[in-house]
PDB file of N, CA and C in Angstrom:
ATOM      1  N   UNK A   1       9.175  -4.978 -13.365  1.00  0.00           N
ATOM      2  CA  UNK A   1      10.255  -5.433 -12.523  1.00  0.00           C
ATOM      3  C   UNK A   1      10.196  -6.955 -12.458  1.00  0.00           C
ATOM      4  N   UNK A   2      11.339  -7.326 -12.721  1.00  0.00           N
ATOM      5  CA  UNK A   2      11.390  -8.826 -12.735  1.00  0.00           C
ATOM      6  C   UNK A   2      11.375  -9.486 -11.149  1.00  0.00           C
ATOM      7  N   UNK A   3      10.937 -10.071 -10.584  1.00  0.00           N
ATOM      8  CA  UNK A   3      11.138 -10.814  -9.116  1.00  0.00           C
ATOM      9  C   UNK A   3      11.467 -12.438  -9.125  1.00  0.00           C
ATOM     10  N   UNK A   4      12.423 -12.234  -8.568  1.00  0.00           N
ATOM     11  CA  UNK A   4      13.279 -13.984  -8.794  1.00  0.00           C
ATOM     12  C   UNK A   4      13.005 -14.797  -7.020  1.00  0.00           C
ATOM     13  N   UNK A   5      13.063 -15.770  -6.901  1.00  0.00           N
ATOM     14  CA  UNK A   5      13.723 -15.958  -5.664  1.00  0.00           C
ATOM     15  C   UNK A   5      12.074 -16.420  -4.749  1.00  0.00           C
ATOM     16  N   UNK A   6      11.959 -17.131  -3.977  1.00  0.00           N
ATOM     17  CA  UNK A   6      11.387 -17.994  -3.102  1.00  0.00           C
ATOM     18  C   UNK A   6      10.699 -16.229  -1.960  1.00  0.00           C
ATOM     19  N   UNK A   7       8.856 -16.222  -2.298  1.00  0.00           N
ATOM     20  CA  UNK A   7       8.820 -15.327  -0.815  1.00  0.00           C
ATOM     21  C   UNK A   7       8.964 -15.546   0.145  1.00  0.00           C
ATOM     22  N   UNK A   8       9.201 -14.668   0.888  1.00  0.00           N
ATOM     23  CA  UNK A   8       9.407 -14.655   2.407  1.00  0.00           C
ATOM     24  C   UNK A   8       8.034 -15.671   3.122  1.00  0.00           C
ATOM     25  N   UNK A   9       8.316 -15.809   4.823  1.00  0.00           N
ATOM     26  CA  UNK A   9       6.971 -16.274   5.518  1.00  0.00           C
ATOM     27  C   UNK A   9       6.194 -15.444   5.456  1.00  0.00           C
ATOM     28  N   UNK A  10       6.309 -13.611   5.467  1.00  0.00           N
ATOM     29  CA  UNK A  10       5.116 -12.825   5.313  1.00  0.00           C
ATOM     30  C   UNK A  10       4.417 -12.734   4.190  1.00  0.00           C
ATOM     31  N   UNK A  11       5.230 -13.439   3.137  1.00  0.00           N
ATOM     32  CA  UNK A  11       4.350 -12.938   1.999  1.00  0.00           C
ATOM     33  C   UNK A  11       3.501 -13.930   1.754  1.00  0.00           C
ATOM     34  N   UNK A  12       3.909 -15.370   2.277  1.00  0.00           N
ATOM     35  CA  UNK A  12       3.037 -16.349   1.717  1.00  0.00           C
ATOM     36  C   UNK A  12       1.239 -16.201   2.856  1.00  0.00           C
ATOM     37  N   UNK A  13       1.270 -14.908   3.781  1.00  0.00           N
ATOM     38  CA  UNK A  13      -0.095 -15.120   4.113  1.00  0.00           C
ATOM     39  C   UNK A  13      -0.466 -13.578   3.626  1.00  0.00           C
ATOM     40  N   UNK A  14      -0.077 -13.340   2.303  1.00  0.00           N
ATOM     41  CA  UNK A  14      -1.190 -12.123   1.986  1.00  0.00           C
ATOM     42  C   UNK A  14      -2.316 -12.422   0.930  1.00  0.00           C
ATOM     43  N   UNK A  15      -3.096 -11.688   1.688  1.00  0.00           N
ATOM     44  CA  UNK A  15      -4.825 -11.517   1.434  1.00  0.00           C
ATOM     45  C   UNK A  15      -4.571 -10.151   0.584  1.00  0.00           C
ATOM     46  N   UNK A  16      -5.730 -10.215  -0.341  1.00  0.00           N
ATOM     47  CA  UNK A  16      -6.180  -8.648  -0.721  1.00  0.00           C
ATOM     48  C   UNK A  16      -6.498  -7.762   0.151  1.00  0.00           C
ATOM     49  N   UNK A  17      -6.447  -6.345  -0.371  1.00  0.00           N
ATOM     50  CA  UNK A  17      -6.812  -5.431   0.431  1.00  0.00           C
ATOM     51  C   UNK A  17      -7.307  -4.431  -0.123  1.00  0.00           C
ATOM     52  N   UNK A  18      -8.274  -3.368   0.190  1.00  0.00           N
ATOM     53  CA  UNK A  18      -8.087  -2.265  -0.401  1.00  0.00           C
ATOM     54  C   UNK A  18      -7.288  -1.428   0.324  1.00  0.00           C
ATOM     55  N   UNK A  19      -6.907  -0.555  -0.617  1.00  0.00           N
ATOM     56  CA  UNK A  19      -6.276   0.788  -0.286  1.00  0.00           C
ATOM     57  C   UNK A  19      -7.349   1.956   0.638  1.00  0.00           C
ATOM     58  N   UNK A  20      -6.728   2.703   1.719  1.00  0.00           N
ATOM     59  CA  UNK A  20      -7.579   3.383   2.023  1.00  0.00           C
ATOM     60  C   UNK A  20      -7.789   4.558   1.728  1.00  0.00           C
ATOM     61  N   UNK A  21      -7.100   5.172   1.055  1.00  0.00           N
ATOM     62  CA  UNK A  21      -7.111   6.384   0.448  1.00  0.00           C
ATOM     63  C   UNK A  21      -6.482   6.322  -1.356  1.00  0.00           C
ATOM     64  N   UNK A  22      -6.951   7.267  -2.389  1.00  0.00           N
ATOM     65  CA  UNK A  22      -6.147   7.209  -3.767  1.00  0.00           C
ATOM     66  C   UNK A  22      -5.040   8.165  -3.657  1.00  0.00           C
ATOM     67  N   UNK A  23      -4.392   8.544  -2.535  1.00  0.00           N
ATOM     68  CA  UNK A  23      -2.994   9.147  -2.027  1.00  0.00           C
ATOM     69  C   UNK A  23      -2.490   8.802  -1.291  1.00  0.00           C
ATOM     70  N   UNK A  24      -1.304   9.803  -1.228  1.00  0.00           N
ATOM     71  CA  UNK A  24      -0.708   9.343  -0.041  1.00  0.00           C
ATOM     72  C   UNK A  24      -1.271   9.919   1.110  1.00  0.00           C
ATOM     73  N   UNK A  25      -1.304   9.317   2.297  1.00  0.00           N
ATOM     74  CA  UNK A  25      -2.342  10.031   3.117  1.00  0.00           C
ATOM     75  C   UNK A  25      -1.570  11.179   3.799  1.00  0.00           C
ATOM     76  N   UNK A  26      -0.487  10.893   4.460  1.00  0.00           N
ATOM     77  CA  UNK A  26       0.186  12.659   4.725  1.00  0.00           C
ATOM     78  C   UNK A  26       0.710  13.586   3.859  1.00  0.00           C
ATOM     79  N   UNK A  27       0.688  12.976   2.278  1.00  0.00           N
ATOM     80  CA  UNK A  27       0.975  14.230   1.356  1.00  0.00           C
ATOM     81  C   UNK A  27      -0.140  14.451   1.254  1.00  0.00           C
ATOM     82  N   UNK A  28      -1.691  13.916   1.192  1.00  0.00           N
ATOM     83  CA  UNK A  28      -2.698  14.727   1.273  1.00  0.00           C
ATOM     84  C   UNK A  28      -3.065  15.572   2.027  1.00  0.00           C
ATOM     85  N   UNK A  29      -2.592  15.324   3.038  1.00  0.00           N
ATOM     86  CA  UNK A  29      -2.899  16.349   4.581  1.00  0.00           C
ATOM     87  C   UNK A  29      -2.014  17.626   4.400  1.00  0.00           C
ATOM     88  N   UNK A  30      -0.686  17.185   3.911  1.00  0.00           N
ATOM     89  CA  UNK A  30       0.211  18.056   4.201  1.00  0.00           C
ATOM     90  C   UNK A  30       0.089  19.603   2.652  1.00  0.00           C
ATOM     91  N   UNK A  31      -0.799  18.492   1.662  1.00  0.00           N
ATOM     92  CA  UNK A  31      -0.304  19.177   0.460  1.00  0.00           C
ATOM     93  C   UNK A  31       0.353  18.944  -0.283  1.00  0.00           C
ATOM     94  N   UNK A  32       1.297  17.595  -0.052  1.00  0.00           N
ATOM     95  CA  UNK A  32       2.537  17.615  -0.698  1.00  0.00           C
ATOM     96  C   UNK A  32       2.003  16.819  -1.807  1.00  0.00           C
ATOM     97  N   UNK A  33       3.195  16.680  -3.042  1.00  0.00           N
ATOM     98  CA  UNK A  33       3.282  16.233  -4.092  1.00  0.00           C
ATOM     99  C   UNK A  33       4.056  14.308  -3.949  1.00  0.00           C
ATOM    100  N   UNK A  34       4.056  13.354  -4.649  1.00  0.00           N
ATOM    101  CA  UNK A  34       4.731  12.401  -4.709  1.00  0.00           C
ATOM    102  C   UNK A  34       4.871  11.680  -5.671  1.00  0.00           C
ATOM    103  N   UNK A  35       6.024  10.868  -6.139  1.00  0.00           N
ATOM    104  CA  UNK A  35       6.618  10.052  -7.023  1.00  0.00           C
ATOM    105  C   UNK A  35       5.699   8.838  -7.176  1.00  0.00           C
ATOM    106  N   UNK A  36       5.550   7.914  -6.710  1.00  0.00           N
ATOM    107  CA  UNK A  36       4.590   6.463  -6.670  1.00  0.00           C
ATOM    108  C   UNK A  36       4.075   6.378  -5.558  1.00  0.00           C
ATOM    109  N   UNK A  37       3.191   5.400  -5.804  1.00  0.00           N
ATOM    110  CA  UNK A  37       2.509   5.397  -4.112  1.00  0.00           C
ATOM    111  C   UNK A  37       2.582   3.665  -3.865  1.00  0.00           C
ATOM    112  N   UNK A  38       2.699   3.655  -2.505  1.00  0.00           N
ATOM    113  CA  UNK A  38       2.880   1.781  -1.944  1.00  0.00           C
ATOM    114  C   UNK A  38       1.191   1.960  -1.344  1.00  0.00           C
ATOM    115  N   UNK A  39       1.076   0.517  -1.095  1.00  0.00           N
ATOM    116  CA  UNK A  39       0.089   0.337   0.191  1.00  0.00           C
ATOM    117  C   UNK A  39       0.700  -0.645   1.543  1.00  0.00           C
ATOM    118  N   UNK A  40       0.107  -0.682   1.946  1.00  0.00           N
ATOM    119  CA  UNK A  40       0.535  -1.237   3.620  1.00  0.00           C
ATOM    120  C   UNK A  40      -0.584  -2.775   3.065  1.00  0.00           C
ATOM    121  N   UNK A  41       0.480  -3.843   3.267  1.00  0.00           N
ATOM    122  CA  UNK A  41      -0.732  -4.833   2.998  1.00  0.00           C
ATOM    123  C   UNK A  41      -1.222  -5.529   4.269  1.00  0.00           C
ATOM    124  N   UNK A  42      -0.951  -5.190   5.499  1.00  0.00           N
ATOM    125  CA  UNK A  42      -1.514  -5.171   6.826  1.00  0.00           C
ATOM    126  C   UNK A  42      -2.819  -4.799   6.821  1.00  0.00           C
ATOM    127  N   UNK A  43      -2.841  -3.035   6.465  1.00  0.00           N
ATOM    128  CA  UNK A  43      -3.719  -2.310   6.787  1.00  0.00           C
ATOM    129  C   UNK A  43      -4.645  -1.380   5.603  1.00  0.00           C
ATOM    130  N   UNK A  44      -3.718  -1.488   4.722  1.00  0.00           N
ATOM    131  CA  UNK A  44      -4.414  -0.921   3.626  1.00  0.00           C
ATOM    132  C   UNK A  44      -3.914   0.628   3.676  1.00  0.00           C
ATOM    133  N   UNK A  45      -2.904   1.194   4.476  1.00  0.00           N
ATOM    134  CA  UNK A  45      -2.397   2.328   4.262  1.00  0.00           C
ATOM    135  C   UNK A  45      -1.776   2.645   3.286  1.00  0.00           C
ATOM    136  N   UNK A  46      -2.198   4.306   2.633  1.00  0.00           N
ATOM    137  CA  UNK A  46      -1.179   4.319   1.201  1.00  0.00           C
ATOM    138  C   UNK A  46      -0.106   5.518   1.460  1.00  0.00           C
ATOM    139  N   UNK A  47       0.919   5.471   1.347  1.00  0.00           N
ATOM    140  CA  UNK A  47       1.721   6.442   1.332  1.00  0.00           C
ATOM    141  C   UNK A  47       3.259   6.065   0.038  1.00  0.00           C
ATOM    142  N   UNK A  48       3.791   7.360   0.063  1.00  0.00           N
ATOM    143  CA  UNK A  48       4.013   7.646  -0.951  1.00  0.00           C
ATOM    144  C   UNK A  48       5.891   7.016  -0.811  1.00  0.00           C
ATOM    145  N   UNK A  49       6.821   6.652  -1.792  1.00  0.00           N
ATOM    146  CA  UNK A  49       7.586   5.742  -1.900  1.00  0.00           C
ATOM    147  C   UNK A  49       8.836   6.293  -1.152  1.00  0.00           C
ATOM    148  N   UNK A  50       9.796   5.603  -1.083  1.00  0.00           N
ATOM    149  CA  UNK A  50      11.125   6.130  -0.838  1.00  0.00           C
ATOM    150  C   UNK A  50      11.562   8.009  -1.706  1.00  0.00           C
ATOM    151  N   UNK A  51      11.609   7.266  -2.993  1.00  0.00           N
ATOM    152  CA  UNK A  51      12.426   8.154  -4.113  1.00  0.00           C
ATOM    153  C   UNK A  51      11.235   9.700  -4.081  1.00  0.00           C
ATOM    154  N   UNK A  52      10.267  10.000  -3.310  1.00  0.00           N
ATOM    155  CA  UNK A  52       9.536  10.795  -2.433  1.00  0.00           C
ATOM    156  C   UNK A  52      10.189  11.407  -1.739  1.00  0.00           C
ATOM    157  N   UNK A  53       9.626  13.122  -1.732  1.00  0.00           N
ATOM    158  CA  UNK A  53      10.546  13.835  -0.265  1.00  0.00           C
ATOM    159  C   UNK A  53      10.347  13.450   1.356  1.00  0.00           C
ATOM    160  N   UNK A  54       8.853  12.699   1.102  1.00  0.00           N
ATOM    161  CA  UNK A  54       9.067  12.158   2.259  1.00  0.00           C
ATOM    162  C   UNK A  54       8.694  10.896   2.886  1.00  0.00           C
ATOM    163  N   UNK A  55       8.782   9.718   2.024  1.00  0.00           N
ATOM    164  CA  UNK A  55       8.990   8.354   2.333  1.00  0.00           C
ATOM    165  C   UNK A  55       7.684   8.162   3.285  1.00  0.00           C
ATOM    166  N   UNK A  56       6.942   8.410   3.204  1.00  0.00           N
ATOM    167  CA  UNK A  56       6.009   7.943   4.474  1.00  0.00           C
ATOM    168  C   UNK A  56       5.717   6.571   3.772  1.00  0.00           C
ATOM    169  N   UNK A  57       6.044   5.610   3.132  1.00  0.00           N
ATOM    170  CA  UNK A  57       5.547   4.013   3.574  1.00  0.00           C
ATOM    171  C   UNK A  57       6.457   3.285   4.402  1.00  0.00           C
ATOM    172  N   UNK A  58       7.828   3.740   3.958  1.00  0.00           N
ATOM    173  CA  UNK A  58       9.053   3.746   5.137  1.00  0.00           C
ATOM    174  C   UNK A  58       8.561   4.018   6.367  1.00  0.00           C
ATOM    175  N   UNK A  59       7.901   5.347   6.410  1.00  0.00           N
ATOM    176  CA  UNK A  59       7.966   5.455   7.677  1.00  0.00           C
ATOM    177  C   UNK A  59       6.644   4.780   8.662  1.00  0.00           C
ATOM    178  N   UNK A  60       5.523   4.535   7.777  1.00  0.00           N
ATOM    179  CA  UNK A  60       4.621   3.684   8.216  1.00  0.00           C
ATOM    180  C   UNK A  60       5.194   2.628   8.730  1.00  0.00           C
ATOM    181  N   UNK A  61       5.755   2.149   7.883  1.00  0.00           N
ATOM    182  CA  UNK A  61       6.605   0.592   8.154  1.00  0.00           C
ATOM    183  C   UNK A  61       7.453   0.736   9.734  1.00  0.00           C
ATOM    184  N   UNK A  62       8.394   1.756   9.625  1.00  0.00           N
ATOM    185  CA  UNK A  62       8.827   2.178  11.145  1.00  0.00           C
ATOM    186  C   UNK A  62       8.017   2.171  12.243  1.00  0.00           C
ATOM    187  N   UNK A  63       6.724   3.118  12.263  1.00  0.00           N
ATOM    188  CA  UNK A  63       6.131   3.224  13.322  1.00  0.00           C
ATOM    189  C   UNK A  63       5.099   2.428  13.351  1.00  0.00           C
ATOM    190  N   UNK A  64       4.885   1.186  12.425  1.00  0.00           N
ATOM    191  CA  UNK A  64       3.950  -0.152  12.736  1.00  0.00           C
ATOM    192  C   UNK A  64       4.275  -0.932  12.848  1.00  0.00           C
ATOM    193  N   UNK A  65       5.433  -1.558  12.133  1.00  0.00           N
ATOM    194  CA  UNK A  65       6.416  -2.902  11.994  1.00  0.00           C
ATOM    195  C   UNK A  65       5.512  -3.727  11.141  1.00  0.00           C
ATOM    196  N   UNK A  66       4.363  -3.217  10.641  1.00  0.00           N
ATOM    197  CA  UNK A  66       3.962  -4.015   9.546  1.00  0.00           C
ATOM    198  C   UNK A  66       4.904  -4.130   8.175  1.00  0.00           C
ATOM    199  N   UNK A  67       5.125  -5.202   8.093  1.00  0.00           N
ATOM    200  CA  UNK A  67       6.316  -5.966   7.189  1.00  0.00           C
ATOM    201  C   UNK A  67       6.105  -5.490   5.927  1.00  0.00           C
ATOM    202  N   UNK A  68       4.948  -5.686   5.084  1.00  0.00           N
ATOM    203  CA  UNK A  68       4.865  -5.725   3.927  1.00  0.00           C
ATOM    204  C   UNK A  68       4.133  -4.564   3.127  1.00  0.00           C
ATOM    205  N   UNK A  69       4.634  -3.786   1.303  1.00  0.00           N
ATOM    206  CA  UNK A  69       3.914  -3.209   1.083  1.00  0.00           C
ATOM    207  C   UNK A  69       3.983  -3.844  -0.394  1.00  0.00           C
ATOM    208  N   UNK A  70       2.820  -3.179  -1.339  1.00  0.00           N
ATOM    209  CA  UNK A  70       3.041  -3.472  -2.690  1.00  0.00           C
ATOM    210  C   UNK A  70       3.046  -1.954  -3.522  1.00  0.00           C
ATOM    211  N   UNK A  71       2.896  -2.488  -4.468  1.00  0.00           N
ATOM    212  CA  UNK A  71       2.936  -0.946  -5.748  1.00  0.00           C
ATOM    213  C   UNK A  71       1.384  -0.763  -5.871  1.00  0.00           C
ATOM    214  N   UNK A  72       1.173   0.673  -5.822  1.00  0.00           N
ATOM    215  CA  UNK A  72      -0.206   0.795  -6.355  1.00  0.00           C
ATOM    216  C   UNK A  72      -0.280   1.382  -8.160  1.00  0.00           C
ATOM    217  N   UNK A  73       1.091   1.377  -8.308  1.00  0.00           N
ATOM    218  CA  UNK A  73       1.129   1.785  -9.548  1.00  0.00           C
ATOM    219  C   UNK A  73       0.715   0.942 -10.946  1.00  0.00           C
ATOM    220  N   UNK A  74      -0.069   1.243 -11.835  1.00  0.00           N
ATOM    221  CA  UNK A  74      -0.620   0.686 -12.979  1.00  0.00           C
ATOM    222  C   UNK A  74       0.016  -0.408 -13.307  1.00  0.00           C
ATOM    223  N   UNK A  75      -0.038  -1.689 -13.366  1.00  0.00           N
ATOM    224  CA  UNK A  75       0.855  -3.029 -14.335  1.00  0.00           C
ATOM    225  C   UNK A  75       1.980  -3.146 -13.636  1.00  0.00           C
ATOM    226  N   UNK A  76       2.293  -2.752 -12.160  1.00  0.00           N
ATOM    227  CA  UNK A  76       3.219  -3.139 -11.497  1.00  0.00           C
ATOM    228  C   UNK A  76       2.572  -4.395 -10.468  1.00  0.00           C
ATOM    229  N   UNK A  77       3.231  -5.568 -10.140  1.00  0.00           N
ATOM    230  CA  UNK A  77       2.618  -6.925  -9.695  1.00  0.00           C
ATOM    231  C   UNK A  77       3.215  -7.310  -8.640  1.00  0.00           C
ATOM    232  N   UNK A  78       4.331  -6.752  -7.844  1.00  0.00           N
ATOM    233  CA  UNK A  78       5.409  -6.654  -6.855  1.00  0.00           C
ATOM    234  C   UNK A  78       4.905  -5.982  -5.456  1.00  0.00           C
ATOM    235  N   UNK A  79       5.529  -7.177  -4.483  1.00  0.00           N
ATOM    236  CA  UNK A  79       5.524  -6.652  -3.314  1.00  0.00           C
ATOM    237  C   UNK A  79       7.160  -6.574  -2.994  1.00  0.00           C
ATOM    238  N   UNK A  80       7.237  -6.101  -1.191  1.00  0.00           N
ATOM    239  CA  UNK A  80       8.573  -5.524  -0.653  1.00  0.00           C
ATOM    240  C   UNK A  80       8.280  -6.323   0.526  1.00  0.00           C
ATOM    241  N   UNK A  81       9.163  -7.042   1.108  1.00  0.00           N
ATOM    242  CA  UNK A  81       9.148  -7.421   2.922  1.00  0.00           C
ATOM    243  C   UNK A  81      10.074  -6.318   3.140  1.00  0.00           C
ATOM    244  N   UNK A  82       9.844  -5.516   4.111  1.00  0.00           N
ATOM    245  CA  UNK A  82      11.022  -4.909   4.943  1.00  0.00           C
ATOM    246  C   UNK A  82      11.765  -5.253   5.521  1.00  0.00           C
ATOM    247  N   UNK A  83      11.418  -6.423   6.312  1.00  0.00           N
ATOM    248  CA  UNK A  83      12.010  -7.550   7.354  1.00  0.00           C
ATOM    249  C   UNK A  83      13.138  -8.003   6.474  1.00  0.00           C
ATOM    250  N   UNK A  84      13.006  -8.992   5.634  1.00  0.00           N
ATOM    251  CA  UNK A  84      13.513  -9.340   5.123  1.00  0.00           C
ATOM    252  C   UNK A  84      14.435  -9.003   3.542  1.00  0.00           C
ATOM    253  N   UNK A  85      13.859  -7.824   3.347  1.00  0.00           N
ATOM    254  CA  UNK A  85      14.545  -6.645   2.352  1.00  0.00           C
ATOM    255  C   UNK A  85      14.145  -7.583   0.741  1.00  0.00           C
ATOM    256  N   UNK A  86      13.335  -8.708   1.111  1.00  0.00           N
ATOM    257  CA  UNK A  86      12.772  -9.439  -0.536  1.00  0.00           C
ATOM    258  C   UNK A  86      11.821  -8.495  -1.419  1.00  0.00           C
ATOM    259  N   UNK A  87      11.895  -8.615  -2.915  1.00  0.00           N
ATOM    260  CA  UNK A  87      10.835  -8.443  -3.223  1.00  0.00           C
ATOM    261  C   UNK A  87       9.868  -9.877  -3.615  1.00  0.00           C
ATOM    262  N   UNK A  88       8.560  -9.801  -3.758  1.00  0.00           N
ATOM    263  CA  UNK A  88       8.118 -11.182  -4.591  1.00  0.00           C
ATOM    264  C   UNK A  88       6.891 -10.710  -5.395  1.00  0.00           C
ATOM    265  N   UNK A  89       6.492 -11.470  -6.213  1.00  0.00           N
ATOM    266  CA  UNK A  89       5.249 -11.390  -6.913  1.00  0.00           C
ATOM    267  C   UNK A  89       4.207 -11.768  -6.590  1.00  0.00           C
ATOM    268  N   UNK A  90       3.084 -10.480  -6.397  1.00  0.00           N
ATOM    269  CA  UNK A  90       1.588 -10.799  -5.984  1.00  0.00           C
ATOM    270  C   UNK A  90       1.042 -11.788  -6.486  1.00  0.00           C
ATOM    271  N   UNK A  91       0.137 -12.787  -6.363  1.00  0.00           N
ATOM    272  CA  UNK A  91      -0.611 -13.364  -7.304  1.00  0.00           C
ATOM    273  C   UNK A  91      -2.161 -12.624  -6.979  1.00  0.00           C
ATOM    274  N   UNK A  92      -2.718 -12.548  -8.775  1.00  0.00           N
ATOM    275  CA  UNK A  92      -3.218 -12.438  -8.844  1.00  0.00           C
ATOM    276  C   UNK A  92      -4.550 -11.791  -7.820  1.00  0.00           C
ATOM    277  N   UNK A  93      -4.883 -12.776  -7.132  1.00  0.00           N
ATOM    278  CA  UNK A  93      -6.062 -12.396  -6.046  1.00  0.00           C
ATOM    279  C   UNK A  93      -5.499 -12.152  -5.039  1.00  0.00           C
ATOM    280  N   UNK A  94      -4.182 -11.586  -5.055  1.00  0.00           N
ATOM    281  CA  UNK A  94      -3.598 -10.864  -3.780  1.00  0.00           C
ATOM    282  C   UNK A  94      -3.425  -9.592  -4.114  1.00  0.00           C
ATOM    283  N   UNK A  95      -3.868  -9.257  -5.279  1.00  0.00           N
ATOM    284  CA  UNK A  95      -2.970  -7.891  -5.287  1.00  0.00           C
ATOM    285  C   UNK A  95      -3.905  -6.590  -4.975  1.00  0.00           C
ATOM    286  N   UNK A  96      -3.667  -5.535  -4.262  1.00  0.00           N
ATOM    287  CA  UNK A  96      -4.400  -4.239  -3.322  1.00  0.00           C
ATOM    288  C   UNK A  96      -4.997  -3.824  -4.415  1.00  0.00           C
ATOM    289  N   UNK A  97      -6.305  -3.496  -4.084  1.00  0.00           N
ATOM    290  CA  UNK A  97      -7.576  -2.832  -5.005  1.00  0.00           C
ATOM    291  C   UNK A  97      -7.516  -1.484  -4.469  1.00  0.00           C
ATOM    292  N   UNK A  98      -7.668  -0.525  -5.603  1.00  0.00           N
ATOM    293  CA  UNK A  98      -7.813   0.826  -5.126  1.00  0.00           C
ATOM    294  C   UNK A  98      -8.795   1.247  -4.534  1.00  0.00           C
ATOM    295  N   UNK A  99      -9.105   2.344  -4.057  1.00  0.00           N
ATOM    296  CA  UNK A  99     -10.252   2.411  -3.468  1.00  0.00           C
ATOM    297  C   UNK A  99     -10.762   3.116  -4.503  1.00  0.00           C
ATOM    298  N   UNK A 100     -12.599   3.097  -4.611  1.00  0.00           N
ATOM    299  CA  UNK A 100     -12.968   3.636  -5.676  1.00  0.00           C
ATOM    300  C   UNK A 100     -13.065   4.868  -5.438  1.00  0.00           C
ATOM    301  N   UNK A 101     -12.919   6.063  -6.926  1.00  0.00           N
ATOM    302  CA  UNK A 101     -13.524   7.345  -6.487  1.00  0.00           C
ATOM    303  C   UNK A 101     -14.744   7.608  -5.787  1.00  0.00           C
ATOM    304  N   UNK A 102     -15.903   6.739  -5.756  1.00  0.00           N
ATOM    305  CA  UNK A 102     -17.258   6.911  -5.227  1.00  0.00           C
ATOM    306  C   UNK A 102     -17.245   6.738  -3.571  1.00  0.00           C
ATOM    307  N   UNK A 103     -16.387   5.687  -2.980  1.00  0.00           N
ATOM    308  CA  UNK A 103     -15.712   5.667  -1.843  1.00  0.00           C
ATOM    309  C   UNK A 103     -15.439   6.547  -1.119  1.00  0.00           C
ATOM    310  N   UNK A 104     -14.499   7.204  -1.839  1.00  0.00           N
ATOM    311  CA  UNK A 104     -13.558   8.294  -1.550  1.00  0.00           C
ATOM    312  C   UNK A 104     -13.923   9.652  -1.253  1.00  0.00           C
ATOM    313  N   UNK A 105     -15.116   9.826  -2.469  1.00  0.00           N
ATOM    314  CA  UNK A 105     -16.155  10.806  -2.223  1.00  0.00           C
ATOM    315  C   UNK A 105     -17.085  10.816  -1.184  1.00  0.00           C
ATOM    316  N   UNK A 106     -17.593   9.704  -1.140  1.00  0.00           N
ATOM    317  CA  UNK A 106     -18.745   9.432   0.047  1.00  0.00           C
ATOM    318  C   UNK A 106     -17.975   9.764   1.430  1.00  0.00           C
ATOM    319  N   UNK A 107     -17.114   9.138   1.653  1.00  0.00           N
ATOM    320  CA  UNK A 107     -15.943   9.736   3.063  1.00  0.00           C
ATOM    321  C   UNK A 107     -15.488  11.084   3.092  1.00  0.00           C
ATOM    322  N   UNK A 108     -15.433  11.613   2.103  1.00  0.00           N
ATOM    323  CA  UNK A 108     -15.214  13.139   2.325  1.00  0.00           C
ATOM    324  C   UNK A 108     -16.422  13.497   2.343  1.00  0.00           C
ATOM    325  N   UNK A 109     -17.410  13.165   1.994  1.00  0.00           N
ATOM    326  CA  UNK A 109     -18.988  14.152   2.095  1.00  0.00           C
ATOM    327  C   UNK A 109     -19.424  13.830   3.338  1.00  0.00           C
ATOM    328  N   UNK A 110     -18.933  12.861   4.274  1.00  0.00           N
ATOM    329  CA  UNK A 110     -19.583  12.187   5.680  1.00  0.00           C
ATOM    330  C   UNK A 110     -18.192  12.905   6.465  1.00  0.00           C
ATOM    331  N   UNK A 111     -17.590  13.073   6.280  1.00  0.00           N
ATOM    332  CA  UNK A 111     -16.474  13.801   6.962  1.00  0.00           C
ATOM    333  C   UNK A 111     -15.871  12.364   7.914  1.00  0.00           C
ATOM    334  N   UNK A 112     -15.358  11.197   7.124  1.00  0.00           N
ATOM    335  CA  UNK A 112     -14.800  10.593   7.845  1.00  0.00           C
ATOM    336  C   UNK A 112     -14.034   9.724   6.663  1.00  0.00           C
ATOM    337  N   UNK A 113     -13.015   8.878   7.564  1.00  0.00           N
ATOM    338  CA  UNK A 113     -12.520   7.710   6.663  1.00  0.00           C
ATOM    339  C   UNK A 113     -12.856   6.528   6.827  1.00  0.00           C
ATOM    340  N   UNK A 114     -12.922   5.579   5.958  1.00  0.00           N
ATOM    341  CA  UNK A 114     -13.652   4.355   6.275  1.00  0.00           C
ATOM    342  C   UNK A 114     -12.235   3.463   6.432  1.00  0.00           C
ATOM    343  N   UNK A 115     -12.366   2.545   7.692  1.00  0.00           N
ATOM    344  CA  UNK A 115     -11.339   1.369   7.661  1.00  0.00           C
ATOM    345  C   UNK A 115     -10.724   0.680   6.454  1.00  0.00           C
ATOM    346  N   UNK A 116      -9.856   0.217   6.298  1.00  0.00           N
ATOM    347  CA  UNK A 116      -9.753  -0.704   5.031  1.00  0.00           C
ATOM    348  C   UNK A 116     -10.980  -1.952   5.293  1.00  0.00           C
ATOM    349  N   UNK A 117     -10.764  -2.351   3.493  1.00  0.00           N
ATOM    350  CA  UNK A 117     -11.707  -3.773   3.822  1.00  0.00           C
ATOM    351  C   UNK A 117     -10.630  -4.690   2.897  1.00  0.00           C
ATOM    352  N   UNK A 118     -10.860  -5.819   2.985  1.00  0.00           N
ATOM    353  CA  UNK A 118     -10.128  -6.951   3.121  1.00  0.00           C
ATOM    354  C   UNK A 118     -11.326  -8.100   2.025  1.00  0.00           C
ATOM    355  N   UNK A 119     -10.592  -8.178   1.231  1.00  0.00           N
ATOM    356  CA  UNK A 119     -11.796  -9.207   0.282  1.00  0.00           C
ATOM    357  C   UNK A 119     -11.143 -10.807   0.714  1.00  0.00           C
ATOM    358  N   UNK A 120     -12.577 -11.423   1.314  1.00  0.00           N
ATOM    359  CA  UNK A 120     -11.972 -13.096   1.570  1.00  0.00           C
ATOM    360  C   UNK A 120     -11.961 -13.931   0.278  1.00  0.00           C
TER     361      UNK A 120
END
């Protein structure tokens, strides 16, 4: 996706993040299936896209008002303001790290989830 155009004020203070889950977190709960997945670059929440039956980064975005998400999808480099309906381009050392499978595993074997972390 090409991104043209000057970012927004939210985008010029994003930090990396990881992702906190390698799904979406209520199609994992729920079972469900999904199209792409965003992250929350607030919080590191991942849920699954619009073109999804059920939009939960939309709806994250609703019930947090955290502004911004990006693509967790392979060679995609793009973020979204909601606020402001822009897209812009991550740089480089901004862009959301997945969480690793070993992560992911270790939190399901401890029966918990770990916060996001935030690389300075």
């Amino acid at each position: 996706m090409a991104v043209h155009g000057e970012p927004c004020e939210h985008a010029t203070k994003v930090q990396q993040i990881t992702s906190r889950t390698r799904g979406c977190e209520e199609c994992l709960a729920l079972g469900a299936q999904w199209n792409e997945l965003r992250v929350c670059l607030t919080c590191g929440h991942v849920g699954c896209c619009e073109d999804s039956a059920h939009a939960h980064a939309l709806k994250h975005h609703n019930e947090t008002g955290h502004p911004l998400i990006a693509s967790l999808e392979r060679g995609e480099t793009w973020g979204w303001c909601y606020v402001h309906r822009r897209y812009f381009e991550l740089p480089p050392n901004s862009r959301p790290k997945k969480r690793s499978a070993l992560a992911a595993a270790m939190a399901r074997l401890l029966g918990r989830s770990d916060p996001p972390s935030r690389t300075q």
